[in-house]
Protein backbone atom coordinates (compact mmCIF):
# COMPACT_ATOMS: atom_id res chain seq x y z
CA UNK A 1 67.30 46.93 19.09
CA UNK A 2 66.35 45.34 22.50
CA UNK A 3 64.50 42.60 22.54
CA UNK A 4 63.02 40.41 25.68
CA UNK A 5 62.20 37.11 25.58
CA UNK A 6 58.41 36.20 26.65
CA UNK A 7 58.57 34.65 29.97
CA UNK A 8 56.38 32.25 31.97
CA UNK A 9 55.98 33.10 35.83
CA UNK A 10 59.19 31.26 37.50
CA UNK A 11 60.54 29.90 40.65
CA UNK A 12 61.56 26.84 42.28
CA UNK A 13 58.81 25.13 40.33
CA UNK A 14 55.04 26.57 38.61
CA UNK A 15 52.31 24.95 40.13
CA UNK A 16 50.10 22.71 37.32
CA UNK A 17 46.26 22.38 37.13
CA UNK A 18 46.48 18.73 38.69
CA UNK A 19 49.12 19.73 41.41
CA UNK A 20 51.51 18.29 39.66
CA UNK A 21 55.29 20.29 39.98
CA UNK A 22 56.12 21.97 36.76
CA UNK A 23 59.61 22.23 35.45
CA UNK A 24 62.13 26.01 35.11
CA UNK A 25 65.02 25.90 32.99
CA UNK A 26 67.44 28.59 32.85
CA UNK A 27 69.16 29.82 29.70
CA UNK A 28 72.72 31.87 30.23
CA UNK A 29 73.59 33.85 27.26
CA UNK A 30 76.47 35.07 25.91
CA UNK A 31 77.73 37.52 23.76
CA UNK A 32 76.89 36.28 20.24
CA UNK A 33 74.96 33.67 21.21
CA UNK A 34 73.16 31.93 18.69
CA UNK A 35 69.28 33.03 18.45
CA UNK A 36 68.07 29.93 16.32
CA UNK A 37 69.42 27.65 19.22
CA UNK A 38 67.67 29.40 21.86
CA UNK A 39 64.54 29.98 20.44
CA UNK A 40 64.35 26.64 18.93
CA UNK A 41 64.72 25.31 22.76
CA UNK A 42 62.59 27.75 24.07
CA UNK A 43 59.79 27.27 21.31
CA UNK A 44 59.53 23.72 21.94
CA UNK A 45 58.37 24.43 25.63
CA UNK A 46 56.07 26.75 24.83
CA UNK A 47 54.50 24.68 22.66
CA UNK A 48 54.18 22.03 24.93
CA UNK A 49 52.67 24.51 27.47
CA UNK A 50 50.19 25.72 24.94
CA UNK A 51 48.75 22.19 23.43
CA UNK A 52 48.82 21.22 28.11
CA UNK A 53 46.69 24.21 28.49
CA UNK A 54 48.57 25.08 31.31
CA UNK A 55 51.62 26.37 32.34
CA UNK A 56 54.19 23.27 33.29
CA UNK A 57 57.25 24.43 31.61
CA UNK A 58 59.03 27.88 32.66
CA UNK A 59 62.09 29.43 31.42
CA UNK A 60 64.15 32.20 32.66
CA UNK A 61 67.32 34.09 30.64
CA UNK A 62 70.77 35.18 32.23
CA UNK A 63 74.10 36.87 31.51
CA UNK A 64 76.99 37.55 33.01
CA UNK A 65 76.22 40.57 34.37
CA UNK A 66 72.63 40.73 34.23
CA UNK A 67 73.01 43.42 31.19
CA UNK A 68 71.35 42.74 27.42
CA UNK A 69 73.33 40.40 24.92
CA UNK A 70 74.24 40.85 21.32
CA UNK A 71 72.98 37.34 19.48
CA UNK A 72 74.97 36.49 16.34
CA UNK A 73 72.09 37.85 14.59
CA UNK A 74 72.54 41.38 16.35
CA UNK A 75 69.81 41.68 18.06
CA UNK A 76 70.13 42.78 21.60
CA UNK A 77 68.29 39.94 24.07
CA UNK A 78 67.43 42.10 27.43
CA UNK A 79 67.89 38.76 30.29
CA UNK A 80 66.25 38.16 33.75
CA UNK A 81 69.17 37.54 36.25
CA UNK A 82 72.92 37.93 36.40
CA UNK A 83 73.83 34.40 36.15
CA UNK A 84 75.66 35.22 39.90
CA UNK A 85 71.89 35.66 40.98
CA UNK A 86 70.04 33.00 39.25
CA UNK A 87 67.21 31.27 41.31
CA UNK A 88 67.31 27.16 41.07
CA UNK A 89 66.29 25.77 37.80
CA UNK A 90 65.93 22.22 36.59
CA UNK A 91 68.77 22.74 33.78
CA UNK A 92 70.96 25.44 33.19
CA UNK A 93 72.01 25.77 29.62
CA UNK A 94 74.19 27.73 28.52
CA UNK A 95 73.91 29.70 24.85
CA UNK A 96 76.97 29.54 22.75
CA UNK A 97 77.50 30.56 19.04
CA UNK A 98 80.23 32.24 17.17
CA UNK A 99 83.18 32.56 20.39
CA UNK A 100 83.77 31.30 23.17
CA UNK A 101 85.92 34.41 24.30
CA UNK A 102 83.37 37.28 25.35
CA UNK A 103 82.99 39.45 28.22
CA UNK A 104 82.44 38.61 32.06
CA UNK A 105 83.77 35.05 30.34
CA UNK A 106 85.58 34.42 34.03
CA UNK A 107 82.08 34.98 36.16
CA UNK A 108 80.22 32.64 33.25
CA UNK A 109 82.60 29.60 34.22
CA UNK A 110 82.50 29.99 37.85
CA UNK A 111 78.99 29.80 37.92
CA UNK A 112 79.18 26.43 35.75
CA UNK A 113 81.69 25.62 38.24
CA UNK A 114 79.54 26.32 41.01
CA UNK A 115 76.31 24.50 39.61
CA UNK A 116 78.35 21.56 39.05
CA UNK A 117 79.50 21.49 42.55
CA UNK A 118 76.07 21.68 43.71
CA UNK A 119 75.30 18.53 41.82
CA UNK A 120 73.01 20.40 39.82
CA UNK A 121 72.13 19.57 35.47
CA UNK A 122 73.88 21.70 33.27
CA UNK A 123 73.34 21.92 29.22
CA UNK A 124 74.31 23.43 26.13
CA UNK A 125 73.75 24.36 23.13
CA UNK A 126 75.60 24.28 20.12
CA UNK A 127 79.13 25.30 21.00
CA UNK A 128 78.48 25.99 24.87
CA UNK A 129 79.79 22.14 25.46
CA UNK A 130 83.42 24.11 24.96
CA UNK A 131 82.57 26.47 27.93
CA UNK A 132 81.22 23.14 30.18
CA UNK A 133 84.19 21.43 28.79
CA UNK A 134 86.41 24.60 29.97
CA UNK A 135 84.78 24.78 33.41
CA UNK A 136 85.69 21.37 34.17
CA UNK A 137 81.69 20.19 34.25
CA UNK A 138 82.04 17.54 31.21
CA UNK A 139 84.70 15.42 32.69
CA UNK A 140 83.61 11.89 32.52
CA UNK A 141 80.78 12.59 31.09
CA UNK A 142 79.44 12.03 26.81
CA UNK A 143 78.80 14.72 25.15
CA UNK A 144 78.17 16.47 21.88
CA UNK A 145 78.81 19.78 19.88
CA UNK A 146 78.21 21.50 16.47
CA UNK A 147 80.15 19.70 13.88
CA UNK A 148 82.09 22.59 13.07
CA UNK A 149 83.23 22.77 16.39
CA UNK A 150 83.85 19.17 16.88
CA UNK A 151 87.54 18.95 15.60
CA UNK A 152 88.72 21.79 18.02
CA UNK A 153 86.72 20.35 20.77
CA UNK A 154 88.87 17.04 20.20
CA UNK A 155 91.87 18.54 19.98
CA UNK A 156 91.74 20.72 23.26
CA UNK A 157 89.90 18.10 25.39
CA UNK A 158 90.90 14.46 23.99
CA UNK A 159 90.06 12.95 27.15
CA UNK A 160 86.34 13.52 26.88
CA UNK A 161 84.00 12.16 24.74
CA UNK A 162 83.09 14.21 22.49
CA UNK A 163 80.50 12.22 19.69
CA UNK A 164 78.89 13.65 16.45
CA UNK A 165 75.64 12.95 17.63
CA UNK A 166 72.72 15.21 17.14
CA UNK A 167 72.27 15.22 21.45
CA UNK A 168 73.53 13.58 24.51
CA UNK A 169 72.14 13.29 27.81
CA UNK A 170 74.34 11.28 30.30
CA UNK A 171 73.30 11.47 34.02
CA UNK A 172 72.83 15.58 34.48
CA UNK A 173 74.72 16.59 31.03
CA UNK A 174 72.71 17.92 28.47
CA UNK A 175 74.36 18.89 25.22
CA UNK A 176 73.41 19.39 21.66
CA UNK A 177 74.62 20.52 18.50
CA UNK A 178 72.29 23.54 18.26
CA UNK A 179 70.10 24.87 15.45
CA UNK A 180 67.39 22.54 14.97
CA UNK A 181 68.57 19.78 17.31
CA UNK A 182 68.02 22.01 20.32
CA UNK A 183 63.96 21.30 19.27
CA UNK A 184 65.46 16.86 19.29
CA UNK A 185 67.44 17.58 23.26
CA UNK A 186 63.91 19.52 24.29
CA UNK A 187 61.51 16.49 22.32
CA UNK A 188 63.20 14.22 24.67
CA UNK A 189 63.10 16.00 27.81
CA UNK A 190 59.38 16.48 27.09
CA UNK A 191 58.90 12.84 26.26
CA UNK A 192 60.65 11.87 29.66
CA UNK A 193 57.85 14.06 31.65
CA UNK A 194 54.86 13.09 29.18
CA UNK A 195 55.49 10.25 26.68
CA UNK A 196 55.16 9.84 23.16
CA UNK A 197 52.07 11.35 22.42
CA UNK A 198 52.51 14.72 23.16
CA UNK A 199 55.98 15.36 21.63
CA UNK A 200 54.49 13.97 18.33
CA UNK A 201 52.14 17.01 18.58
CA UNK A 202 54.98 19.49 19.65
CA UNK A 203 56.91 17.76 16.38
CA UNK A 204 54.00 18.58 14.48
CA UNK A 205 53.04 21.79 15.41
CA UNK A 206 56.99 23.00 14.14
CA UNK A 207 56.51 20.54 10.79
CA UNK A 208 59.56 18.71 12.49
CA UNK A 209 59.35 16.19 10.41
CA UNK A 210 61.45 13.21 11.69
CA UNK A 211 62.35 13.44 15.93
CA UNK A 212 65.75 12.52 16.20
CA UNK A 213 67.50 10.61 19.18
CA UNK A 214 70.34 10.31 20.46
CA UNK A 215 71.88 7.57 18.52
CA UNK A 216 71.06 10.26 15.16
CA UNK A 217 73.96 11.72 13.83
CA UNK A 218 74.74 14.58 12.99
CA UNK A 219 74.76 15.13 8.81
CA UNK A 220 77.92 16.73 8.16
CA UNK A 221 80.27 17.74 4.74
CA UNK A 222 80.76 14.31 2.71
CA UNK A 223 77.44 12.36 4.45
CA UNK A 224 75.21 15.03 3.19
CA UNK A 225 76.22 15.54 -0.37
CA UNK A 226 76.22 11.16 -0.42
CA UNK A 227 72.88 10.88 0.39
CA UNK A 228 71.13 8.16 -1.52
CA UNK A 229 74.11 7.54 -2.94
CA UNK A 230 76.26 3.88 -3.95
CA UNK A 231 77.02 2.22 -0.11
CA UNK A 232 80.12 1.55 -1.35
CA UNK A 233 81.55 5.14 -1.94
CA UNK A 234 80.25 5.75 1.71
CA UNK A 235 82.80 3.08 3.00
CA UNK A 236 85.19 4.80 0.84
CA UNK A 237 84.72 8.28 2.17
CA UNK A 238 84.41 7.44 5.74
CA UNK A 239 87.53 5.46 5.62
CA UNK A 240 88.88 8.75 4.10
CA UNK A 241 87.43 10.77 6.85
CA UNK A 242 88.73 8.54 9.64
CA UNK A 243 92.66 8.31 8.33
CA UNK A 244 93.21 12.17 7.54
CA UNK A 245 96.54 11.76 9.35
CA UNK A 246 97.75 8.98 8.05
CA UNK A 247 95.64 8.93 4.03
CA UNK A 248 95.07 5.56 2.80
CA UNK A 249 96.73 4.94 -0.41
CA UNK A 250 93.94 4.44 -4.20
CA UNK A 251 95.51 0.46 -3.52
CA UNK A 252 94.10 0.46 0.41
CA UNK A 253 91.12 1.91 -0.23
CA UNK A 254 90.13 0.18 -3.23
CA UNK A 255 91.02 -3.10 -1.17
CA UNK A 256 88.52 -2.11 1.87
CA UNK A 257 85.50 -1.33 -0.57
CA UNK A 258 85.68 -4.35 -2.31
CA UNK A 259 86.99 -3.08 -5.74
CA UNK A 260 89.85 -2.52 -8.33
CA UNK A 261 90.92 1.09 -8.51
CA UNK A 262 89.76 1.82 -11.89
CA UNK A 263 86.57 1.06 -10.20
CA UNK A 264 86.65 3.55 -7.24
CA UNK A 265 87.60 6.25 -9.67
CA UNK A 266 84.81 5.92 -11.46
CA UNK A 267 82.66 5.47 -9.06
CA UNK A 268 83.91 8.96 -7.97
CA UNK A 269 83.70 10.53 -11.20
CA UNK A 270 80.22 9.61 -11.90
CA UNK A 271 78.58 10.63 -8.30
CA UNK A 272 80.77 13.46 -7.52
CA UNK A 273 82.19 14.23 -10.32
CA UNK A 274 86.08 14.30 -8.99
CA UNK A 275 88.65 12.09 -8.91
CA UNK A 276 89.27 10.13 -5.75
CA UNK A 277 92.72 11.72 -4.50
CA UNK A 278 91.13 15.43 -5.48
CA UNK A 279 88.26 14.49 -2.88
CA UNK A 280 90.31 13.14 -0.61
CA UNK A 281 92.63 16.11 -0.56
CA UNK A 282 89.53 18.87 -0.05
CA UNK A 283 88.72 16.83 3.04
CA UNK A 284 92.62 17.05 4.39
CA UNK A 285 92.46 20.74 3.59
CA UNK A 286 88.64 21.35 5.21
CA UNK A 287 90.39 19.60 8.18
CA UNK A 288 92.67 21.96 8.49
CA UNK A 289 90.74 24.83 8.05
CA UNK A 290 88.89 23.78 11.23
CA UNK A 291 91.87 23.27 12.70
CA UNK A 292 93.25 26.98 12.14
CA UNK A 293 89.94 28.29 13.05
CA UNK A 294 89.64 26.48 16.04
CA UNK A 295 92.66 25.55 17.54
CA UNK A 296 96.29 27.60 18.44
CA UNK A 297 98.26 24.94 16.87
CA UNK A 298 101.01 25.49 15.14
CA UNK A 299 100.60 25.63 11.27
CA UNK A 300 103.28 22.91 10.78
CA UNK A 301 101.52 20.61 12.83
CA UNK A 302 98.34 21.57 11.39
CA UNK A 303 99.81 20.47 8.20
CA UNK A 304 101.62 17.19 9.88
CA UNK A 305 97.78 16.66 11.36
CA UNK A 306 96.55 16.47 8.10
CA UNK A 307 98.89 14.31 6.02
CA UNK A 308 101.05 16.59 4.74
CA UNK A 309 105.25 16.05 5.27
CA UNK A 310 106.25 19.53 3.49
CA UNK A 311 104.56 22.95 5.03
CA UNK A 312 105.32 24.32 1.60
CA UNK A 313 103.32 22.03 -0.11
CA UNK A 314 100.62 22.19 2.69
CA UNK A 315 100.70 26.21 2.06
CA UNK A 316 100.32 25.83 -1.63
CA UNK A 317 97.50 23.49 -1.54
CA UNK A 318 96.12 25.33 1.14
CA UNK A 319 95.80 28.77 -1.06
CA UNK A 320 94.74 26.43 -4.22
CA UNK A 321 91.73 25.61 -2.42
CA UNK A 322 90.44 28.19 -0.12
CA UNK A 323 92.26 31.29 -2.10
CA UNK A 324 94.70 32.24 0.59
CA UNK A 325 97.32 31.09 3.02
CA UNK A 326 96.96 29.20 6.42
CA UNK A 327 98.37 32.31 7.87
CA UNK A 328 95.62 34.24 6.60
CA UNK A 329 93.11 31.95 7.62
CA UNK A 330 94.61 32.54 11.44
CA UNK A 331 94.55 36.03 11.26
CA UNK A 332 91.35 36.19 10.47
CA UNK A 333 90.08 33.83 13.15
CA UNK A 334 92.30 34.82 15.91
């Protein structure tokens, strides 16, 4: 099934009622791109558009070659341009989901490339911060990704910043985490052109019910499921979270919080309803999992990344928890 996204009129900018400039962003798909992130962008400007009575905000679509992408969804998303053809736009941001390895990959990057040289903005969303990343276009620069994507991210580009943040914009990088954040990134731009008032009635018109900024992060694993929960098993699992390589021992952590370790484990036991060393170790093994997914590291230092000395004992807690080995879990990433 093809599909083609409704389009506004577009070009170097659409004229407004008041003579006022309006604003063209430019979306650059890939193959499995995901469809909540781009509508959710897209949605937020036509909204604005629609409660402006008039046309300010324009969008446009690309791919590499100019030919119809598969979302993650599987539908087919017919595009405008080939991204080697695009016309100027305010932002390009570029659609990322499930890979980052896809077709007419090579022409995608040096267009980024090329953009960036230009001095012109560039965005993502969701996981596209790996293909800005990969083009060279995030160097010295914040940014942000999908949290599942974060740990990879880290590991093949420790030299930039890469926070859990629900968006960044710093200087002419835009990035978010995707999903519904991609509706936060767009809030903002629209607030920057017309102030509070009307992005509260964008907000409202999706029932988004809090707007987000940029200091908002990102609710991920452990921070969900310890929502209104003691402040003191937060500490704990954040420390936790933060020394995956290195685990604090039941002594160190019941030290930071405050508490004997008697304490901590029931504390554990009665919100979570595990012991504090059987938590800890699911976190060590999710770790990893994003790890094998995401990286090409070896296993061994997959396991060594993750607190564990033996590989053996890494494998068997590995297949314990997710029912099969870390070899497995390559295979059927890579």
């Amino acid at each position: 099934m093809n599909l083609r996204l409704p389009a506004h009129p577009a070009g170097d900018a659409a004229a407004s009622a008041d003579g006022a400039q309006g604003r063209t962003f430019a979306f650059l798909l890939v193959d499995k791109f995901s469809m909540f992130s781009l509508s959710a962008a897209i949605d937020a400007f036509r909204q604005a558009n629609r409660l402006l009575d008039r046309d300010f905000y324009s969008w446009i679509t690309a791919s590499a070659d100019g030919e119809a992408v598969m979302a993650s969804n599987g539908l087919a998303i017919k595009v405008d341009y080939a991204v080697a053809d695009l016309p100027p736009a305010d932002i390009l941001f570029v659609c990322v989901g499930l890979t980052t390895e896809f077709p007419g990959k090579s022409k995608v990057l040096a267009a980024l490339r090329s953009w960036g040289r230009q001095g012109r903005a560039l965005g993502a969303l969701s996981a596209g911060s790996l293909l800005l990343a990969e083009a060279g276009q995030l160097d010295g620069h914040r940014c942000t990704i999908h949290w599942e994507n974060r740990v990879g991210f880290r590991e093949r580009f420790p030299d930039i910043e890469c926070t859990g943040n629900v968006y960044e914009i710093d200087r002419k990088r835009y990035t978010c985490a995707g999903v519904t954040t991609s509706i936060d990134l767009m809030l903002e731009i629209i607030r920057a052109d017309f102030g509070n008032e009307l992005v509260n009635e964008v907000a409202n018109q999706f029932q988004h019910e809090r707007i987000r900024s940029a200091e908002d992060r990102q609710r991920i694993g452990p921070e969900r499921e310890l929502a209104g929960k003691s402040d003191k098993l937060k500490k704990i699992v954040a420390l936790m979270a933060e020394n995956l390589e290195e685990p604090y021992s039941a002594v160190q952590l019941a030290k930071a919080a405050g508490l004997s370790v008697r304490q901590v484990e029931r504390l554990f036991l009665r919100y979570l309803g595990v012991t504090p060393g059987r938590y800890y170790m699911r976190l060590r093994l999710e770790r990893a999992r994003q790890l094998l997914r995401q990286t090409n590291m070896p296993i061994l230092d997959v396991a060594i990344a993750t607190g564990f000395a033996s590989h053996s004992y890494f494998a068997q807690s590995y297949r314990m928890q997710f029912g099969r080995p870390p070899s497995e879990e390559r295979r059927k990433t890579y």
